[in-house]
N, C-alpha and C. Protein backbone atom coordinates (compact mmCIF):
# COMPACT_ATOMS: atom_id res chain seq x y z
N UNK A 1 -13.60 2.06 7.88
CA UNK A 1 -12.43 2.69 7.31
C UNK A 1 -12.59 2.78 5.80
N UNK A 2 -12.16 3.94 5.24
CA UNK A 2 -12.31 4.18 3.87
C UNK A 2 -10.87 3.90 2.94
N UNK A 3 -11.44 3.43 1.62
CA UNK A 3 -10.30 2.88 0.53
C UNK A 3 -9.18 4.52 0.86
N UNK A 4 -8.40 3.97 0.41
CA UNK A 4 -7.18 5.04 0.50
C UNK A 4 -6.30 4.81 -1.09
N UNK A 5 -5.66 5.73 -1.50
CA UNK A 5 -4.57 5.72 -2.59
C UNK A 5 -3.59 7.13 -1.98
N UNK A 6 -2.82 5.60 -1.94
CA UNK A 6 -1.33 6.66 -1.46
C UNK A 6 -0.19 6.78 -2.89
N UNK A 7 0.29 7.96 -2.73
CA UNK A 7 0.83 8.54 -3.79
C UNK A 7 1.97 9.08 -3.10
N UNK A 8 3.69 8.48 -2.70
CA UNK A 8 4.54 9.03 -2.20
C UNK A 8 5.77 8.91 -3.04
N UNK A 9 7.05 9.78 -2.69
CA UNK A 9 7.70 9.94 -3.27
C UNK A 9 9.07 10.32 -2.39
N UNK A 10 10.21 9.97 -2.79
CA UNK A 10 11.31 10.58 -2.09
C UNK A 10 12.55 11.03 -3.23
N UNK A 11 13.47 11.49 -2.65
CA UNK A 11 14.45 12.01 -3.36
C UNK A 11 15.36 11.11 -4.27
N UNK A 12 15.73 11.10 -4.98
CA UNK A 12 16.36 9.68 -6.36
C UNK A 12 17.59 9.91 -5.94
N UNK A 13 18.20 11.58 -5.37
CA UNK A 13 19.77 10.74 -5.31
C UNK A 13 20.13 10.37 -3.63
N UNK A 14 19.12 9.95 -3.07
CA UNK A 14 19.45 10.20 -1.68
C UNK A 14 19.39 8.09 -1.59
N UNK A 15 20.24 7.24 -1.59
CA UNK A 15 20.84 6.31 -1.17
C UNK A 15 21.22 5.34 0.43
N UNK A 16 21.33 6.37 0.88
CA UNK A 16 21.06 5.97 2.57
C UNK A 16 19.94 6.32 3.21
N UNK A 17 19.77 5.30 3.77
CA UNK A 17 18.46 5.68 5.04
C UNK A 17 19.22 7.17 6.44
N UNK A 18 18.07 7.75 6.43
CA UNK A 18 16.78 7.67 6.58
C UNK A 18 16.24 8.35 5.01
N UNK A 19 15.47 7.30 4.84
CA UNK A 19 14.54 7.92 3.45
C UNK A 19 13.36 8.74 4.02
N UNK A 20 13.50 9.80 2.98
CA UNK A 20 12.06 10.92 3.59
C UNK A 20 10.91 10.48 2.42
N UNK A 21 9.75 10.27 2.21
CA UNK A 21 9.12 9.85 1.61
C UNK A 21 8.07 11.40 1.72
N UNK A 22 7.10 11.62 0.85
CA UNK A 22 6.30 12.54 0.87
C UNK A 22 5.53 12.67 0.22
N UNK A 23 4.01 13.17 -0.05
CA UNK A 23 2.95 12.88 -0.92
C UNK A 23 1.48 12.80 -0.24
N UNK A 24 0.69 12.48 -1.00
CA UNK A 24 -0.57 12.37 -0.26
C UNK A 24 -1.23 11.30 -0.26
N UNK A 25 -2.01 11.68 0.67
CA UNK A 25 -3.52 10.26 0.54
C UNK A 25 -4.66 10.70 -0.01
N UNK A 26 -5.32 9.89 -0.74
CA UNK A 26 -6.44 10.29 -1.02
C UNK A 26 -7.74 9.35 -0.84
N UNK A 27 -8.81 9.95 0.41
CA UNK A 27 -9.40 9.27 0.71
C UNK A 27 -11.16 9.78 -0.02
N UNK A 28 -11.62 9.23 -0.08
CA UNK A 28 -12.99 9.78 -0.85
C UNK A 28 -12.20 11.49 -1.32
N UNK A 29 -13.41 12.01 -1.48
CA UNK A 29 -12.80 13.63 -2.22
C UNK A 29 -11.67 14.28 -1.04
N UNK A 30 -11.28 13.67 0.12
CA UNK A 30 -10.29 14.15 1.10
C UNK A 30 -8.90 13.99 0.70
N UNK A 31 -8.01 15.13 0.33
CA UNK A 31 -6.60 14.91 0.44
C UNK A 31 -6.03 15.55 2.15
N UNK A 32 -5.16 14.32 2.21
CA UNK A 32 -4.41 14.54 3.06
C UNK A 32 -2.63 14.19 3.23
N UNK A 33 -2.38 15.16 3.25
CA UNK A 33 -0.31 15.29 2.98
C UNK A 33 0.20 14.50 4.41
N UNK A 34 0.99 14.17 3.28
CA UNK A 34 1.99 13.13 4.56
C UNK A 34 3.60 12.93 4.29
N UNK A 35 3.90 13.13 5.21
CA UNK A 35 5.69 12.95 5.30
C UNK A 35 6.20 11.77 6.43
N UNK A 36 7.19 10.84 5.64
CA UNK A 36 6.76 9.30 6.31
C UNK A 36 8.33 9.41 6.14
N UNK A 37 9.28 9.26 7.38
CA UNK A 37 10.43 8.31 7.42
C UNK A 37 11.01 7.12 7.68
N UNK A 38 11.51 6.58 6.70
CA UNK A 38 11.93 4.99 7.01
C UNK A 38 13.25 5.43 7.03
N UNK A 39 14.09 4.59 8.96
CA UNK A 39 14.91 4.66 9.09
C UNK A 39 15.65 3.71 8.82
N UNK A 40 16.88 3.49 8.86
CA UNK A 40 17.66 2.33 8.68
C UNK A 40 17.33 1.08 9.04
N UNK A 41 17.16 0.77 10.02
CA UNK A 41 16.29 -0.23 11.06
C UNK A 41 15.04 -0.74 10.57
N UNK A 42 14.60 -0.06 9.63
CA UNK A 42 13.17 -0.65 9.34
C UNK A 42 11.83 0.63 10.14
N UNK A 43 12.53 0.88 11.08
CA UNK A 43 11.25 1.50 11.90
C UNK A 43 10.65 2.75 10.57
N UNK A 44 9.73 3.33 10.71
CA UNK A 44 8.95 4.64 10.21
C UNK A 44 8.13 5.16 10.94
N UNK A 45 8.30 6.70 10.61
CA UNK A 45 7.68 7.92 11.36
C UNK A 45 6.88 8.50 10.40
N UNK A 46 5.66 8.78 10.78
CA UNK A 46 4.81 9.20 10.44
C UNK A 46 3.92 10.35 10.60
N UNK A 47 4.14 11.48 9.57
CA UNK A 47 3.17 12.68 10.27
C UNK A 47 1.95 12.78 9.09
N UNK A 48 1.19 12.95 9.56
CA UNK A 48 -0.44 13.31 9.06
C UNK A 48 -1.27 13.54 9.42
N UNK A 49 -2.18 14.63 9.10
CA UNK A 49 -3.47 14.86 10.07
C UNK A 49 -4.58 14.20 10.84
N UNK A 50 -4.45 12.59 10.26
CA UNK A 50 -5.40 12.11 10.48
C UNK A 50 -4.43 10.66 11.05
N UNK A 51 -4.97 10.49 11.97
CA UNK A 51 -3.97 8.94 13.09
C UNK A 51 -3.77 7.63 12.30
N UNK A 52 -5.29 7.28 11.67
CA UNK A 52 -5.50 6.24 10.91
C UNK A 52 -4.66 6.17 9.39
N UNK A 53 -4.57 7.35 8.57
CA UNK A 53 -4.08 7.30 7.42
C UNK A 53 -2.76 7.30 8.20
N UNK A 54 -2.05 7.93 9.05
CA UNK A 54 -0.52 8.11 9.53
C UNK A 54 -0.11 6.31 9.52
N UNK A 55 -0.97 5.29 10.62
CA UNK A 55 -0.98 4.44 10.67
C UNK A 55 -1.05 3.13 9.28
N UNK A 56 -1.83 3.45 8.69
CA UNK A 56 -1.84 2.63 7.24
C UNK A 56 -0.75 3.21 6.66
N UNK A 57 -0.12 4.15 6.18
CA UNK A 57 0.69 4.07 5.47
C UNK A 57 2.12 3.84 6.08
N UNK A 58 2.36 3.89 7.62
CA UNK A 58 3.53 3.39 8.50
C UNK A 58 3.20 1.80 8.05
N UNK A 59 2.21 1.23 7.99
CA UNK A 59 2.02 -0.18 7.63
C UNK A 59 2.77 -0.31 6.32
N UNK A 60 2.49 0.45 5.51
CA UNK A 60 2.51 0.08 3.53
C UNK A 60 4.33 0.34 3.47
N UNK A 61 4.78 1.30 4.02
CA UNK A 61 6.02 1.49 4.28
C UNK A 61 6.66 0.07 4.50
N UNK A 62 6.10 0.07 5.74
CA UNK A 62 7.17 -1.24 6.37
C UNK A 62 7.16 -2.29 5.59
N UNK A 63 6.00 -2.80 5.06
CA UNK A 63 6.10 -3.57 4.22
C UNK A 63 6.96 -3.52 2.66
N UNK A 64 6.88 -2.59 2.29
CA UNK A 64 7.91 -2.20 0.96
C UNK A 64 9.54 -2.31 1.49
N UNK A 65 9.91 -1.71 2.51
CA UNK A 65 11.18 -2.04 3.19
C UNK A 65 11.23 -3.44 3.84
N UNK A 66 10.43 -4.31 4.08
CA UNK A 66 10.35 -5.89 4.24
C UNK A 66 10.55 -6.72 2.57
N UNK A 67 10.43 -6.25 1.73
CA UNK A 67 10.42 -6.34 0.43
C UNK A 67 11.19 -6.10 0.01
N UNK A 68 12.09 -5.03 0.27
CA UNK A 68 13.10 -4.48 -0.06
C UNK A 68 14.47 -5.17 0.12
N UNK A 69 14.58 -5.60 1.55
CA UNK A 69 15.60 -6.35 1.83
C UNK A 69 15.63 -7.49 1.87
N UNK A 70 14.41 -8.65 1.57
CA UNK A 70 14.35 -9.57 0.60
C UNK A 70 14.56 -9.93 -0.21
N UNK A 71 14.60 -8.76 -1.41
CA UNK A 71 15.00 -8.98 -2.57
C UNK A 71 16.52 -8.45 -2.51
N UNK A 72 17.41 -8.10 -1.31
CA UNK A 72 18.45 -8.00 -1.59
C UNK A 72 18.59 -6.24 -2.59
N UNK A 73 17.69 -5.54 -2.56
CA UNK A 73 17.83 -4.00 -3.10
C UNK A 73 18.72 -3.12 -2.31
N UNK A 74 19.56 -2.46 -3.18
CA UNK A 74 20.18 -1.09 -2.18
C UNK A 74 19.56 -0.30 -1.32
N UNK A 75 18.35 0.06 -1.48
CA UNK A 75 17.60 1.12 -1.38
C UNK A 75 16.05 0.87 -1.53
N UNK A 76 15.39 1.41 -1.04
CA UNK A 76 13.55 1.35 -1.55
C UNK A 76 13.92 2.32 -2.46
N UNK A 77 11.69 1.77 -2.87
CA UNK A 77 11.65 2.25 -4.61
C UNK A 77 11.62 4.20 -4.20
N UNK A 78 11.65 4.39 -5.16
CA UNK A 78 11.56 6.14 -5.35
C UNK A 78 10.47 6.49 -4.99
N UNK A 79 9.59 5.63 -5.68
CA UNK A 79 8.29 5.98 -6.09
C UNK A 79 7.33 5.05 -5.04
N UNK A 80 6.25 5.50 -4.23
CA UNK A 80 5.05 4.70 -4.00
C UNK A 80 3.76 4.80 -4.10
N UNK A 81 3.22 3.97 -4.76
CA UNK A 81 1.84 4.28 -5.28
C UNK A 81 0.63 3.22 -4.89
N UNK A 82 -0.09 3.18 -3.88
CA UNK A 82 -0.90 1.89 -3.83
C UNK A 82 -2.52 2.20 -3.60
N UNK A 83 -3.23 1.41 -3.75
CA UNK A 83 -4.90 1.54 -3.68
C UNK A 83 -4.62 0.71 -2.63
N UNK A 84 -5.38 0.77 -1.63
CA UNK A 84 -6.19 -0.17 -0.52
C UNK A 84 -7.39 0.23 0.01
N UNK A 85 -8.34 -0.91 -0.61
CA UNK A 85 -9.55 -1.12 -0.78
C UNK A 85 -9.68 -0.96 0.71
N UNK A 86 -11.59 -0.53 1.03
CA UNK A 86 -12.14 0.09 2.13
C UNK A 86 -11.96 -1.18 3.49
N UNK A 87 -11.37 -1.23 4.18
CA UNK A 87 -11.53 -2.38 5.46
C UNK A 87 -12.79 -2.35 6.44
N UNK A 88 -13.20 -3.61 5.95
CA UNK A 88 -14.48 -3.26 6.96
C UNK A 88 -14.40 -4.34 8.70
């Protein structure tokens, strides 16, 4: 599996779940677009061309919304931006 940098984003005045998140991956010189919903519940949906990137970033999601309501936040961040190094 190859390093990935995800680069997503959702709407700033939108406050309730379901959050639409949107943006790309970028895997070696490969971009690939993705539109990721986190519903109220925690769950996320995931569309992307490729199963594995759909899957890692349904992971990176859930975890930011596990984070989220830990720290007691209204809302997840606006913004998501992460590197994850190649899994071998």
């Amino acid at each position: 599996m190859s390093a990935l940098k995800v680069e997503l984003s959702r709407d700033a005045q939108s406050q309730a779940a379901p959050f639409t998140y949107v943006g790309t991956v970028h895997r070696g010189p490969e971009k690939i677009q993705v539109e990721a919903i986190l519903h109220e519940d925690g769950t996320v949906t995931v569309t992307a061309a490729d199963k594995d990137v759909a899957d890692r970033v349904r992971l990176l999601i859930r975890a930011v919304y596990k984070q989220t309501v830990a720290e007691g936040l209204p809302a997840p961040p606006r913004k998501i931006v992460r590197w994850r190094e190649e899994r071998v």
